[in-house]
C-alpha atoms as a PDB file:
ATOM      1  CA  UNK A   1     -17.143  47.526  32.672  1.00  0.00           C
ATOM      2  CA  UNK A   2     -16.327  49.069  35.693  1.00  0.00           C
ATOM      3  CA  UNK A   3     -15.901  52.887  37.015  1.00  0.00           C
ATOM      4  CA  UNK A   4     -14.232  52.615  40.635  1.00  0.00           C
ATOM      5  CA  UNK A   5     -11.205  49.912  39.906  1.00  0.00           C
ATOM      6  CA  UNK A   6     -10.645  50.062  36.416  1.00  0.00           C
ATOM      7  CA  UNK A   7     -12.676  50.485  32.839  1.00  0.00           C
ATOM      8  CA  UNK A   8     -12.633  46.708  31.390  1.00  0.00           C
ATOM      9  CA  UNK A   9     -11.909  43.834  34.132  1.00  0.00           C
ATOM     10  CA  UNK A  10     -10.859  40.456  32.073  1.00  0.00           C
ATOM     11  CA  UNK A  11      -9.165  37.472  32.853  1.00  0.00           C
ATOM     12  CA  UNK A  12      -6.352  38.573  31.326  1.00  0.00           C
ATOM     13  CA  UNK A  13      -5.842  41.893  33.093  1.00  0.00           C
ATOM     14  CA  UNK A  14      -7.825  44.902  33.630  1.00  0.00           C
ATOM     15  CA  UNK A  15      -7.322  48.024  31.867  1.00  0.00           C
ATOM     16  CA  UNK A  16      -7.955  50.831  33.529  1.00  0.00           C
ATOM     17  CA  UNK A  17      -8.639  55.197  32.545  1.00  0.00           C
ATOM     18  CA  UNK A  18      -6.071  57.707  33.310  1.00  0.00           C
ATOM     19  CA  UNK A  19      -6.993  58.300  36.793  1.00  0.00           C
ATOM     20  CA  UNK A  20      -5.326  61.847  36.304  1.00  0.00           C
ATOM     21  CA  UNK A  21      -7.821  63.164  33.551  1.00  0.00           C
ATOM     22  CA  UNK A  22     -10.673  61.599  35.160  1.00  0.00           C
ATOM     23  CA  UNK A  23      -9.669  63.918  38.528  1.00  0.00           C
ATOM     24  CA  UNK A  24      -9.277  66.742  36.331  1.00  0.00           C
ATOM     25  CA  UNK A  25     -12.754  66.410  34.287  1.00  0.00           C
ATOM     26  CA  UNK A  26     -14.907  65.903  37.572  1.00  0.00           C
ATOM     27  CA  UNK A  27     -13.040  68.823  39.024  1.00  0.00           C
ATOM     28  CA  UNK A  28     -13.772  70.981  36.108  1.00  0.00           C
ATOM     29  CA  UNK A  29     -17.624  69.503  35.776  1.00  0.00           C
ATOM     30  CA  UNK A  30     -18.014  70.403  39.624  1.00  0.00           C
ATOM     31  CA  UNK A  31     -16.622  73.692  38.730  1.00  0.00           C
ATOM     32  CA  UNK A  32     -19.040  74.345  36.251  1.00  0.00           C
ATOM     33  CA  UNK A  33     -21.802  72.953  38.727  1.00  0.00           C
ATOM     34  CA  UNK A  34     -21.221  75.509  41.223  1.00  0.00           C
ATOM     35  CA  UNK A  35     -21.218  78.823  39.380  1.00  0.00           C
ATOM     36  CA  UNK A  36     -24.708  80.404  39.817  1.00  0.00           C
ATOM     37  CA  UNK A  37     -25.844  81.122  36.573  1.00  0.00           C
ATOM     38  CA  UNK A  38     -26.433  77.777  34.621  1.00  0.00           C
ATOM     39  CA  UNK A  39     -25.692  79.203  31.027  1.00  0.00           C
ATOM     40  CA  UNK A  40     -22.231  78.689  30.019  1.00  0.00           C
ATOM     41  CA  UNK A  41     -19.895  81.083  28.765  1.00  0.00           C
ATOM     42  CA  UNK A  42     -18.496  80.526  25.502  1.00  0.00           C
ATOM     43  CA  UNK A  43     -15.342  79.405  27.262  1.00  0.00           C
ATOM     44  CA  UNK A  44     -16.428  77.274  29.086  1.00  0.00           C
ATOM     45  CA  UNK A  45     -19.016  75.609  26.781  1.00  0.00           C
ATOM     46  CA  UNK A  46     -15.472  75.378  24.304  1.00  0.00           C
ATOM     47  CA  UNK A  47     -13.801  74.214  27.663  1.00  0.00           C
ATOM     48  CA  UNK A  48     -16.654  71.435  28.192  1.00  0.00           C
ATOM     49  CA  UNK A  49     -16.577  70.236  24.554  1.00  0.00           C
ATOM     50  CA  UNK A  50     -12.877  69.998  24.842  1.00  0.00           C
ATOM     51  CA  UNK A  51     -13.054  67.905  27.575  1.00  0.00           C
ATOM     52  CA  UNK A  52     -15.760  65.633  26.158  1.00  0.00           C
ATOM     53  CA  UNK A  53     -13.771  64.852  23.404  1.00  0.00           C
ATOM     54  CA  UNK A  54     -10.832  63.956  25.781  1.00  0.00           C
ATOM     55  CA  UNK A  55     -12.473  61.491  27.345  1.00  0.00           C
ATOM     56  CA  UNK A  56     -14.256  60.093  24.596  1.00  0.00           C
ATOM     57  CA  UNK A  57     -10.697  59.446  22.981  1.00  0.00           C
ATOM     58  CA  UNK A  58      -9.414  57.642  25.979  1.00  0.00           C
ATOM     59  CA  UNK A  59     -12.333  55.644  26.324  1.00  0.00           C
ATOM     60  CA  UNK A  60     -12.014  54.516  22.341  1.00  0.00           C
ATOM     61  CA  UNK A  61      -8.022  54.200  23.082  1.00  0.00           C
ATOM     62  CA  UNK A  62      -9.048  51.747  26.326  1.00  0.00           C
ATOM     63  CA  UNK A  63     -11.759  49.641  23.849  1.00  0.00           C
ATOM     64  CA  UNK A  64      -8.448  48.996  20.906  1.00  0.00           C
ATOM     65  CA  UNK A  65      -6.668  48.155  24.016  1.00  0.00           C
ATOM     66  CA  UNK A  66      -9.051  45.495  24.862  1.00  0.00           C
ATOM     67  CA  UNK A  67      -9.301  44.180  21.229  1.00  0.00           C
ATOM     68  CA  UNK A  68      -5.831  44.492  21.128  1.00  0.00           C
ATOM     69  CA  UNK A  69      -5.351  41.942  24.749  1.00  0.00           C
ATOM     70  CA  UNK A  70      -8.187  39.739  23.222  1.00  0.00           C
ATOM     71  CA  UNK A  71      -6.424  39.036  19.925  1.00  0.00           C
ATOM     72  CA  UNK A  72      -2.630  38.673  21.952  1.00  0.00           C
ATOM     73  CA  UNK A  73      -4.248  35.941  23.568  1.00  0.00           C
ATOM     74  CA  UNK A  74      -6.233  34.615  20.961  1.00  0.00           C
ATOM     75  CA  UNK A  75      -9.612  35.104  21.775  1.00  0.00           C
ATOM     76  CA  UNK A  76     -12.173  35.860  19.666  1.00  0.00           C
ATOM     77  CA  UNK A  77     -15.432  36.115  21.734  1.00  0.00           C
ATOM     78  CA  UNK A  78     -16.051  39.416  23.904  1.00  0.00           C
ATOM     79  CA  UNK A  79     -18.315  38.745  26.742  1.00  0.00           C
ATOM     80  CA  UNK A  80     -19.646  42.122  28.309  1.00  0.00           C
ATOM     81  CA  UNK A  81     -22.360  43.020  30.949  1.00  0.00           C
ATOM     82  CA  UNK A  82     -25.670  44.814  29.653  1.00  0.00           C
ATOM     83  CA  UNK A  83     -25.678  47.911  31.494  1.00  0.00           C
ATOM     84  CA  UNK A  84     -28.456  49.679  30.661  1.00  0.00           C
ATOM     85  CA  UNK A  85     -29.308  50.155  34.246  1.00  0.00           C
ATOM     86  CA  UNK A  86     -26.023  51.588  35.587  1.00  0.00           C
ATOM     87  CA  UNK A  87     -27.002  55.036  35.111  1.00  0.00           C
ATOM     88  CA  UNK A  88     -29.551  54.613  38.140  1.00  0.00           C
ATOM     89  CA  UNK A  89     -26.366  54.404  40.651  1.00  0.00           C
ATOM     90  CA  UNK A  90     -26.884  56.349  43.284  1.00  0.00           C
ATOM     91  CA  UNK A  91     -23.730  55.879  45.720  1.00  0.00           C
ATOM     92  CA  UNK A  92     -20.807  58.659  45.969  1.00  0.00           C
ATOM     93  CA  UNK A  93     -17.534  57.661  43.897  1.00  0.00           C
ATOM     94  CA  UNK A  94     -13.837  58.986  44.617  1.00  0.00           C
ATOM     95  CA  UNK A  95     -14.300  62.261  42.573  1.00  0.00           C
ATOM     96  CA  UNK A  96     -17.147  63.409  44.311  1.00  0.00           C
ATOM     97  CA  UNK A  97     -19.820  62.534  41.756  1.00  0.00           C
ATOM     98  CA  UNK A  98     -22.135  59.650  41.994  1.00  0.00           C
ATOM     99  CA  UNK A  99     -21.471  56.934  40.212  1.00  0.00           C
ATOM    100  CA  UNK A 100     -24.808  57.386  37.942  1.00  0.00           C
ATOM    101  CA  UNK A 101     -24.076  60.558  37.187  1.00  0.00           C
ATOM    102  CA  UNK A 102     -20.422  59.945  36.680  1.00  0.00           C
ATOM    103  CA  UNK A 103     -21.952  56.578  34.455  1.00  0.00           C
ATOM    104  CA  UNK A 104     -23.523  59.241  32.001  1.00  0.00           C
ATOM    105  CA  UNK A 105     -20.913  62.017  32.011  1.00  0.00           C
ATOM    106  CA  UNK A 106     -17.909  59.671  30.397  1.00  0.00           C
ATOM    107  CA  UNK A 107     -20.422  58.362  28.064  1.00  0.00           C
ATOM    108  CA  UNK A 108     -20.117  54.546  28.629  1.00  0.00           C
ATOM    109  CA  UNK A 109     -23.448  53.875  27.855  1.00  0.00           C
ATOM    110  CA  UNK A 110     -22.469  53.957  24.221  1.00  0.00           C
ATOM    111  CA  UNK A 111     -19.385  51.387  24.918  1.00  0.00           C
ATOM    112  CA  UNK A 112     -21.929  48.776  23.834  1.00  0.00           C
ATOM    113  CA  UNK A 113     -22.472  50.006  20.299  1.00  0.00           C
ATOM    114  CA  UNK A 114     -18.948  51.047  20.008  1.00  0.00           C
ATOM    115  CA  UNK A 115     -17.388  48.154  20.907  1.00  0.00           C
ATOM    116  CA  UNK A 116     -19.709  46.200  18.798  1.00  0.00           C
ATOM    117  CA  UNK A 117     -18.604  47.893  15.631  1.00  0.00           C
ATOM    118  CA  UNK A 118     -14.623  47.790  17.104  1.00  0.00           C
ATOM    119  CA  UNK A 119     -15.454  43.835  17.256  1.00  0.00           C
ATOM    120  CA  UNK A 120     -17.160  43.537  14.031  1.00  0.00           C
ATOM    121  CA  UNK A 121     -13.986  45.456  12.430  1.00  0.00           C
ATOM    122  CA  UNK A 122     -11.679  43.006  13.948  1.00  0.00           C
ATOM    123  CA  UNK A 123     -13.660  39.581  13.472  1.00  0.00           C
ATOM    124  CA  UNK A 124     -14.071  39.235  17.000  1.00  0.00           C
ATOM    125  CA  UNK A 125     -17.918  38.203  18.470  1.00  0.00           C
ATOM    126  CA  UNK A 126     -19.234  40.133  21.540  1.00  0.00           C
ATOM    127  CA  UNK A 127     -21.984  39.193  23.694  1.00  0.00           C
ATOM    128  CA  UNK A 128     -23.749  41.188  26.326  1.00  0.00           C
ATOM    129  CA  UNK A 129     -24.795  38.935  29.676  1.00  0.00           C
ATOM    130  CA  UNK A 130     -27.795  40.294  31.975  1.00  0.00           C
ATOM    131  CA  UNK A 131     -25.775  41.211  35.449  1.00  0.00           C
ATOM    132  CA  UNK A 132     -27.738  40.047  37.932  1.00  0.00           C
ATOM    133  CA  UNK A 133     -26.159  38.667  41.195  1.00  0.00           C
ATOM    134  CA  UNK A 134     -22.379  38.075  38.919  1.00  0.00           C
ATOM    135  CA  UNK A 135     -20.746  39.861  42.133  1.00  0.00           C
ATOM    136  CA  UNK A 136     -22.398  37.996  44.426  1.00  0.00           C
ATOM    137  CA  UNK A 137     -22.407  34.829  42.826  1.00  0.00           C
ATOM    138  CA  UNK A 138     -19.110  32.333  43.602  1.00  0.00           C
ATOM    139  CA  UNK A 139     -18.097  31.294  40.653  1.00  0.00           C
ATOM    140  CA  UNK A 140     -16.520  28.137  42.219  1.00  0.00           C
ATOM    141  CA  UNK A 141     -19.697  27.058  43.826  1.00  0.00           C
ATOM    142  CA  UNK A 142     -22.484  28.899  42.549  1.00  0.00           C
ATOM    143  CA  UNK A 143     -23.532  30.542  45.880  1.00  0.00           C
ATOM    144  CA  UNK A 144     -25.507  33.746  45.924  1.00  0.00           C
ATOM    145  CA  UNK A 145     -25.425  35.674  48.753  1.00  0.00           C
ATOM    146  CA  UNK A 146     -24.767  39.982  49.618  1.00  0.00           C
ATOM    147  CA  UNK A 147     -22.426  38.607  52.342  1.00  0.00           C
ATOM    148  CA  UNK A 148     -19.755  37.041  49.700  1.00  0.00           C
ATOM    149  CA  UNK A 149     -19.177  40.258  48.750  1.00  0.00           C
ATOM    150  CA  UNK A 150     -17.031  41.486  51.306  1.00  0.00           C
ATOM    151  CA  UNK A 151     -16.028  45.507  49.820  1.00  0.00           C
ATOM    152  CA  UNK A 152     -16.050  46.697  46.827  1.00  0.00           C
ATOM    153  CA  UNK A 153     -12.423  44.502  45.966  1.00  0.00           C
ATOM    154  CA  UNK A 154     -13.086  41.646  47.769  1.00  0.00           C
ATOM    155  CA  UNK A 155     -14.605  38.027  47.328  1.00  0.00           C
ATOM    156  CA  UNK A 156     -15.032  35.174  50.014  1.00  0.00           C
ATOM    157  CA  UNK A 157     -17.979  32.975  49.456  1.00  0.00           C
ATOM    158  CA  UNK A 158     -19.675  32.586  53.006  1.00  0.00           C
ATOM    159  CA  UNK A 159     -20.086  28.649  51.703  1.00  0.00           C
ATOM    160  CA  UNK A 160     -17.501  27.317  50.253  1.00  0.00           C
ATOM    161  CA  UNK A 161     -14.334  29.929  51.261  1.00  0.00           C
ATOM    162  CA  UNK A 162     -13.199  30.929  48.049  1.00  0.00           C
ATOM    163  CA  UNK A 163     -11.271  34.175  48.092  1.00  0.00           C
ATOM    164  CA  UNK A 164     -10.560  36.356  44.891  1.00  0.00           C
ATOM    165  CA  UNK A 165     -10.392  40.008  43.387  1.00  0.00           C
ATOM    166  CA  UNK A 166     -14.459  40.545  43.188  1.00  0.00           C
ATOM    167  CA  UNK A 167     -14.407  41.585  39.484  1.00  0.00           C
ATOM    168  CA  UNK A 168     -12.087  39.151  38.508  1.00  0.00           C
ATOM    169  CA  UNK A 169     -14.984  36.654  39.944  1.00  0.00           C
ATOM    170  CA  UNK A 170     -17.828  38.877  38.216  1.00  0.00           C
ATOM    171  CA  UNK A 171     -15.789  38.846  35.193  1.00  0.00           C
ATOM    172  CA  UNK A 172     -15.977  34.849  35.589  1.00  0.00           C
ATOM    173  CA  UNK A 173     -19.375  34.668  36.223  1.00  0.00           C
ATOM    174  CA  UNK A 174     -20.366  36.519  33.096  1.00  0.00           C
ATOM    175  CA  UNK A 175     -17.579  34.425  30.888  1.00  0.00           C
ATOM    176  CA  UNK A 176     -20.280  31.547  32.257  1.00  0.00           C
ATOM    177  CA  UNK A 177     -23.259  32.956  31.561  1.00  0.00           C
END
């Protein structure tokens, strides 16, 4: 599960949000940030809950779409990181909004349950994998280090050379674990 790149990073593919309402729903919660008084309007507290269900749509549409690319290629075992944690991110992300904050305001703390009941509903088995070290880790040779992790897209394991897309190696890593 992802924020920067894309929503769900698999083997398969990645599946990614519609950039365009994600720009437009951090523009209008910045919006709402800057106006002095900190009650909402009845407009805009309509305009907020309008947006939240937006999003929470697309994010539901994005989890069938995952289902849907698991069963295509008959898999039947859903292997996610726990990310109870991710809401403690402190760096800035492409909309202006750190990543934390951004983490809590699309609501992605509840994929977990969500996608557990999705699963259940489908007769596929999920599993959620502590993420310690996955994007540092090569998955080739099972060397940890920060320097492996060259930018936020890419991989090169200062041991053993190999080169890949860094979540499709995280992804790898937690398919392991």
């Amino acid at each position: 599960i992802n924020v920067k790149h894309n929503l769900f990073s698999t083997e398969l593919g990645e599946i990614d949000f519609n950039r365009d309402l994600l720009h437009r729903y951090t523009k209008f919660l910045q919006k709402i940030d800057n106006r002095k008084s900190k009650e909402l309007s009845k407009r805009r507290a309509s305009d907020y809950k309008l947006w939240r269900t937006r999003i929470k749509n697309q994010i539901k549409e994005k989890m069938s779409d995952l289902i849907k690319l698991a069963k295509e290629n008959q898999r039947n075992h859903l292997i996610l990181e726990d990310l109870s944690l991710i809401g403690k991110l402190k760096s800035k992300s492409e909309f202006g909004v750190n990543y934390g904050r951004l983490f809590r305001l699309l609501g992605l703390s509840s994929i977990k349950s969500e996608l557990e009941i999705m699963c259940r509903n489908q007769n596929i088995s999920i599993s959620f994998v502590q993420p310690e070290f996955s994007s540092q880790t090569c998955y080739k040779c099972g060397h940890i280090s920060k320097e492996n992790r060259k930018n936020q897209e890419e991989f090169i394991c200062v041991l053993c050379n190999h080169a890949i897309n860094a979540d499709i190696n995280s992804s790898q890593n937690l398919q392991y674990r």
